[in-house]
C-alpha atoms as a PDB file:
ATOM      1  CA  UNK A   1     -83.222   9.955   5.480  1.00  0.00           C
ATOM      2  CA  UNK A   2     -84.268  11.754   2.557  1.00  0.00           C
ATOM      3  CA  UNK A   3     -81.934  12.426  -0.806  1.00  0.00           C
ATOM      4  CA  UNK A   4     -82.842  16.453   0.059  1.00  0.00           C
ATOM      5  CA  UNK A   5     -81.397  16.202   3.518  1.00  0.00           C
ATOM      6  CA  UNK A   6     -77.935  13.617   2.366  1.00  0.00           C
ATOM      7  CA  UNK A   7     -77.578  16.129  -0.508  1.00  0.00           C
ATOM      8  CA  UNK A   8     -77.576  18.883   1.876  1.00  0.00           C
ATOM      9  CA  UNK A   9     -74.914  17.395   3.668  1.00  0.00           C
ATOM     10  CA  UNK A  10     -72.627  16.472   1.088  1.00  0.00           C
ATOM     11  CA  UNK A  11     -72.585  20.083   0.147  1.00  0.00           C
ATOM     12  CA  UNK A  12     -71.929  21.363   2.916  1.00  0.00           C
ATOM     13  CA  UNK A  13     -68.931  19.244   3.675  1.00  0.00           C
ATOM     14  CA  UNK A  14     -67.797  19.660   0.109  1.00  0.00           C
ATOM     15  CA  UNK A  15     -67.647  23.595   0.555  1.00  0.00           C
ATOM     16  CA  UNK A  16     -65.709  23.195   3.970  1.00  0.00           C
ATOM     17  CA  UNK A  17     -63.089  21.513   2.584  1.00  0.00           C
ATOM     18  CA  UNK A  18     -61.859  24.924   0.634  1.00  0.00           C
ATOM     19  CA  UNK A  19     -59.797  25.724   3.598  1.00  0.00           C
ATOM     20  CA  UNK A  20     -57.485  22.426   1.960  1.00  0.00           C
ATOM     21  CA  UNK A  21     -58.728  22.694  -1.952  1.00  0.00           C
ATOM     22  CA  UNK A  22     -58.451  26.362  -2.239  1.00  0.00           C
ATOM     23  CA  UNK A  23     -54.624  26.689  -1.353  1.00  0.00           C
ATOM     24  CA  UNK A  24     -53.631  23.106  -3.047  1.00  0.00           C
ATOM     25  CA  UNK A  25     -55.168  24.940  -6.201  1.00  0.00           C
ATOM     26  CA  UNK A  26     -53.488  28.230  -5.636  1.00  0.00           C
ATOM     27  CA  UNK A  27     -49.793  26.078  -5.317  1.00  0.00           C
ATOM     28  CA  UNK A  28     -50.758  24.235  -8.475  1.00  0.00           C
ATOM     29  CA  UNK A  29     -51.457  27.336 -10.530  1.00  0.00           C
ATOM     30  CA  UNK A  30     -48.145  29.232  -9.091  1.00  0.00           C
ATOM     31  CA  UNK A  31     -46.299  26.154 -10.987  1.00  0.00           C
ATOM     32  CA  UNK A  32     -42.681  27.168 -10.620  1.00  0.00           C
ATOM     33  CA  UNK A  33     -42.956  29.950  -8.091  1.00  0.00           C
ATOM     34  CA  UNK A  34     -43.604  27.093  -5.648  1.00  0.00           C
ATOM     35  CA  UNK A  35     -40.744  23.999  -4.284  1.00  0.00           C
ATOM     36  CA  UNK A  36     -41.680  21.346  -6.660  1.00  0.00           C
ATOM     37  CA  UNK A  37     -42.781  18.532  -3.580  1.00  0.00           C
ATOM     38  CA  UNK A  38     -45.921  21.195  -3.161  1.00  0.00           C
ATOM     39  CA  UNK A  39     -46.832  20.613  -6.472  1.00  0.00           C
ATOM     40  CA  UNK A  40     -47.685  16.647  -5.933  1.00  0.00           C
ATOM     41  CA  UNK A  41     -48.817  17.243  -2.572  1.00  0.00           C
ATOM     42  CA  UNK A  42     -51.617  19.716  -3.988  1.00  0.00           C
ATOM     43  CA  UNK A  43     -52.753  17.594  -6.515  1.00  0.00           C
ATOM     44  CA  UNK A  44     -52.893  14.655  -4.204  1.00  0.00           C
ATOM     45  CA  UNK A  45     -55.209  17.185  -1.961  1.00  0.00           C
ATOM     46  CA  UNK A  46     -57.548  17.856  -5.219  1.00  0.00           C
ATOM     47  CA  UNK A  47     -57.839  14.235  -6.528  1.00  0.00           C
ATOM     48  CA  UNK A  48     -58.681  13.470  -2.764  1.00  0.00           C
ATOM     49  CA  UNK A  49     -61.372  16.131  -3.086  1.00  0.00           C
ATOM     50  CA  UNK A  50     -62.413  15.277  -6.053  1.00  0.00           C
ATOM     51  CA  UNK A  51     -62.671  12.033  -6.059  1.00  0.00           C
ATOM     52  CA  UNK A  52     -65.110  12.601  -2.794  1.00  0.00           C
ATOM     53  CA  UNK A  53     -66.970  14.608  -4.368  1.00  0.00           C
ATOM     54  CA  UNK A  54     -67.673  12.210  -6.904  1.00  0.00           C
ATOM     55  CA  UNK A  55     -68.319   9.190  -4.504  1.00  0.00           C
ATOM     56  CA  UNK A  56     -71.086  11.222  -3.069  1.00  0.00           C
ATOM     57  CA  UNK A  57     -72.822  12.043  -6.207  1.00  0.00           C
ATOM     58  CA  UNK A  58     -72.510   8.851  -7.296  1.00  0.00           C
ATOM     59  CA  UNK A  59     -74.028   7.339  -3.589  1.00  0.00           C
ATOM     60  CA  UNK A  60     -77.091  10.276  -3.995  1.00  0.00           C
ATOM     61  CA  UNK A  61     -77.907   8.381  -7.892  1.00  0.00           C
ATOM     62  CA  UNK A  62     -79.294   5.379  -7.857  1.00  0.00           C
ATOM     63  CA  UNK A  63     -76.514   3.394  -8.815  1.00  0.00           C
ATOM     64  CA  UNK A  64     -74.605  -0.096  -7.033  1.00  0.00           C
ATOM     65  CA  UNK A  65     -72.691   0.542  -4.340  1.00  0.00           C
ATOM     66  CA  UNK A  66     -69.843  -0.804  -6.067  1.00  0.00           C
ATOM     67  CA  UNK A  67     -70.121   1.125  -8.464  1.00  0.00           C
ATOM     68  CA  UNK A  68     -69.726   4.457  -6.253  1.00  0.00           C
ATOM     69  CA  UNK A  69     -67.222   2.848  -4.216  1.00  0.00           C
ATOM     70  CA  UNK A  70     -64.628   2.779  -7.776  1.00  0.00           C
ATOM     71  CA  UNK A  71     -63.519   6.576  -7.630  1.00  0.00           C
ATOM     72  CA  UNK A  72     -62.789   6.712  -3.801  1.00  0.00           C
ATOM     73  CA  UNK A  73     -60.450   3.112  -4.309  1.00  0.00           C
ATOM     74  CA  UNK A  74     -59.168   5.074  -7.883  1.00  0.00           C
ATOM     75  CA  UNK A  75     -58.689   8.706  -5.670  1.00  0.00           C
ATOM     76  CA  UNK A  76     -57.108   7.044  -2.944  1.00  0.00           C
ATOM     77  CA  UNK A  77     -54.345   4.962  -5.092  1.00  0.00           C
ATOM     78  CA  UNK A  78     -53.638   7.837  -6.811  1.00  0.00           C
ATOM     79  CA  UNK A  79     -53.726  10.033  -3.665  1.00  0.00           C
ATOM     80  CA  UNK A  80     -51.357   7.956  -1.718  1.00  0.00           C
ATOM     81  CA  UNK A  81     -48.920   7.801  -5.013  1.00  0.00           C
ATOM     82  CA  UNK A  82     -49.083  11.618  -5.173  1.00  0.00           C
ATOM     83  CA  UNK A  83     -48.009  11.494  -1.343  1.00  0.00           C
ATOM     84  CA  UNK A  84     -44.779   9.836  -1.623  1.00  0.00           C
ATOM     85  CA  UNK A  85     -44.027  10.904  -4.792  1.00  0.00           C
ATOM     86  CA  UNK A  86     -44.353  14.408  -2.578  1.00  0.00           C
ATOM     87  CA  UNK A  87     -42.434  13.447   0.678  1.00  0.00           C
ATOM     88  CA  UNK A  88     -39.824  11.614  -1.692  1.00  0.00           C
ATOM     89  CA  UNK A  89     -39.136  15.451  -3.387  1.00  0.00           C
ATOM     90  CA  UNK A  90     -39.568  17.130  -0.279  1.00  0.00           C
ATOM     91  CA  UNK A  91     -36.727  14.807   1.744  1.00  0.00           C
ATOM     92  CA  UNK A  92     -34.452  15.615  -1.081  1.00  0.00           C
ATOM     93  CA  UNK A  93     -35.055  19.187  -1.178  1.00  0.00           C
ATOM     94  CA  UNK A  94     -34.162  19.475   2.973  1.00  0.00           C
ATOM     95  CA  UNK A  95     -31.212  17.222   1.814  1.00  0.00           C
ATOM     96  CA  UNK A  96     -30.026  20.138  -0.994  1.00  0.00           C
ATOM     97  CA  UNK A  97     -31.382  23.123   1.290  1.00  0.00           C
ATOM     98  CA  UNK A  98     -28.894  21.466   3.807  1.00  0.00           C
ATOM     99  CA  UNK A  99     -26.074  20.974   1.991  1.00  0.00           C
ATOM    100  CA  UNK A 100     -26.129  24.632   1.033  1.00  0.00           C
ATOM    101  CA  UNK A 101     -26.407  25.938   4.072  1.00  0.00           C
ATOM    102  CA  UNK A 102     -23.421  23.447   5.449  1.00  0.00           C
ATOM    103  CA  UNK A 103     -21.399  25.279   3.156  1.00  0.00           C
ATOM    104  CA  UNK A 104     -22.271  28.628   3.974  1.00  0.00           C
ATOM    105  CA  UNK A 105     -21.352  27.490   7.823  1.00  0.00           C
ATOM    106  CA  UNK A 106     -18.945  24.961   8.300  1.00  0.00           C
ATOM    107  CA  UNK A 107     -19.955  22.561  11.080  1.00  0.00           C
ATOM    108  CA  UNK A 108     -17.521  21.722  13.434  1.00  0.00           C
ATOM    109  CA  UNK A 109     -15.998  18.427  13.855  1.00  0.00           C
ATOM    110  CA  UNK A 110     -17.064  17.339  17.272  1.00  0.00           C
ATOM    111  CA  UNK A 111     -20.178  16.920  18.360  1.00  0.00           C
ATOM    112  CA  UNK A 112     -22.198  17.352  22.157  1.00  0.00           C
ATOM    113  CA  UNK A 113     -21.952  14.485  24.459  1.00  0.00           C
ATOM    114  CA  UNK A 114     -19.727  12.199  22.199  1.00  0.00           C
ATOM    115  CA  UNK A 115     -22.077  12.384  19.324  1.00  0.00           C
ATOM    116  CA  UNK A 116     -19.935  12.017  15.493  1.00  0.00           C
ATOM    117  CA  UNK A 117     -20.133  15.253  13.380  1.00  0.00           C
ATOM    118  CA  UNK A 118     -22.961  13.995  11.130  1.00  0.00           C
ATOM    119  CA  UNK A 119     -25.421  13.108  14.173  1.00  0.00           C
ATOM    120  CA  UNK A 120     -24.576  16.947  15.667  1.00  0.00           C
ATOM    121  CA  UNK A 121     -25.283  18.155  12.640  1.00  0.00           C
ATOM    122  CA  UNK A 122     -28.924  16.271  11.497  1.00  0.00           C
ATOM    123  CA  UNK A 123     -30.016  16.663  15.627  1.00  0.00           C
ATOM    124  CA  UNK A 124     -29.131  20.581  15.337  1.00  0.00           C
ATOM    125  CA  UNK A 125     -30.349  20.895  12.021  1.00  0.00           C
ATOM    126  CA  UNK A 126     -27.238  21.616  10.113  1.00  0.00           C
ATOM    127  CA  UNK A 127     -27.119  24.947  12.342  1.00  0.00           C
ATOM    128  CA  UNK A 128     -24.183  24.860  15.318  1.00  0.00           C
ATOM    129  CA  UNK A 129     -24.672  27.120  17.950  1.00  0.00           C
ATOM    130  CA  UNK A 130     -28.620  27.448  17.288  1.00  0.00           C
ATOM    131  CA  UNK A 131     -30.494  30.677  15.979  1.00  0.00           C
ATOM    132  CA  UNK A 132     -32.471  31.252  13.100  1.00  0.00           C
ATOM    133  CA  UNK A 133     -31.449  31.174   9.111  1.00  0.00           C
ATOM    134  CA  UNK A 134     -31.861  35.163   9.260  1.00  0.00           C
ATOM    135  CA  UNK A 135     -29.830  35.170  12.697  1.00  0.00           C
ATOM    136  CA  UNK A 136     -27.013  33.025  10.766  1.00  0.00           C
ATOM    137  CA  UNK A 137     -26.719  35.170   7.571  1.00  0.00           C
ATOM    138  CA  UNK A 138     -26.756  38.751   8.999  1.00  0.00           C
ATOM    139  CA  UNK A 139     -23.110  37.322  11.113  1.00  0.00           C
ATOM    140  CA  UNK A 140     -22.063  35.834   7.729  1.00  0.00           C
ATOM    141  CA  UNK A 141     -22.611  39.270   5.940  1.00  0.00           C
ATOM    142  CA  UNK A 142     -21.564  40.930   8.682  1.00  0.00           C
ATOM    143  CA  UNK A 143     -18.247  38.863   8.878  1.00  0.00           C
ATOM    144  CA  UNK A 144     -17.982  38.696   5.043  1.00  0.00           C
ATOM    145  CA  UNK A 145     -18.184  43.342   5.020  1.00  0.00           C
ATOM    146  CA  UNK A 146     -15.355  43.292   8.081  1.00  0.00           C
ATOM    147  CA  UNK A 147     -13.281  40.624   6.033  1.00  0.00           C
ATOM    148  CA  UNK A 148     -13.710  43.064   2.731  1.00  0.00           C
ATOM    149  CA  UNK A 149     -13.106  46.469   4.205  1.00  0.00           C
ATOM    150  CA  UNK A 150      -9.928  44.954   6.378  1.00  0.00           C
ATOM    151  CA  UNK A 151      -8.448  43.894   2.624  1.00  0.00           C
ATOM    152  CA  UNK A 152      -8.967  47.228   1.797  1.00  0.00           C
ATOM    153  CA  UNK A 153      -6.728  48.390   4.555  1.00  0.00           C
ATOM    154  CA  UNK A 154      -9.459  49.985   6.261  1.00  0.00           C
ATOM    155  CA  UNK A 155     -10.063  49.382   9.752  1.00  0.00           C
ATOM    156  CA  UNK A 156     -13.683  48.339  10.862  1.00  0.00           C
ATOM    157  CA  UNK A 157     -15.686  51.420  12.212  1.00  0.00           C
ATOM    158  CA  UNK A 158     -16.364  50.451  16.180  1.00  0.00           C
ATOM    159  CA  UNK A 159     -19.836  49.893  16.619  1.00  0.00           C
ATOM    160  CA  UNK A 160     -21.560  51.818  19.619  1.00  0.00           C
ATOM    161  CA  UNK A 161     -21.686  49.396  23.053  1.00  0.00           C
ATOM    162  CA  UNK A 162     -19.500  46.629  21.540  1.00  0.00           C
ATOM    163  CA  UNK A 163     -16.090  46.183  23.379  1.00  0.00           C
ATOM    164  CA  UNK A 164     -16.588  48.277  26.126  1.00  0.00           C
ATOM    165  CA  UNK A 165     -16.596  51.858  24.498  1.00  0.00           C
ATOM    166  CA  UNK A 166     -20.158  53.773  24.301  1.00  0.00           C
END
């Protein structure tokens, strides 16, 4: 095969690959606005990139094959560093994310089935009863504005179609 025809090739893959390069790069320049395990796990993407982008220029010169075959070893130590160094952060940050929300709604003490408090609440996801994180707030708020206007010593206005009155 020719060098025209390999070189061909290589670019094209290399300019596929901005569906993964594109956004790592975008989540490395938003620096803080971003959870900090993204940042590793972007640049692990780029130096994976980049360091195949450099193996195939260095396999279209005329150089040993050793030689070309020192940045992808280099890329992928460093790659697979980034990515623990990423899944590390990112464990801890469910672990915090968790822990706030378990404080926000208190889990119950028993679990389904027999099941201690602490399996219930890692299977369910640190959410009893199910629903989503926006389902879960709007009753805390909800709860929180009854509990507020009832210290007030105003009664909650009835809703319409809750507790039998239209």
């Amino acid at each position: 095969m020719s060098h025209g025809v390999l070189a061909v090739g290589v670019v094209v893959l290399l300019a596929s690959g901005n569906v993964w390069y594109l956004p790592a790069y975008v989540d490395l320049r938003a620096g803080q606005d971003r959870p900090r395990s993204r940042r590793p796990a972007a640049a692990a993407v780029l130096t994976a990139w980049g360091s195949a982008a450099l193996t195939m220029l260095l396999l279209l010169t005329p150089v040993a094959p050793v030689v070309a075959a020192l940045p992808a070893v280099a890329g992928t130590t460093a790659v697979v560093s980034l990515t623990v160094q990423a899944r590390r952060r990112r464990g801890q940050e469910q672990r915090e994310e968790e822990a706030r929300w378990s404080t926000l709604f208190p889990v119950r003490t028993a679990g389904p089935a027999g099941t201690t408090g602490d399996e219930w609440t890692s299977r369910s996801g640190a959410f009893p009863g199910g629903g989503s994180e926006a389902d879960l707030m709007s009753r805390a708020v909800r709860r929180e504005s009854r509990r507020m206007r009832r210290r007030a010593g105003r009664r909650p206005r009835p809703r319409p179609g809750v507790g039998g009155t239209g």
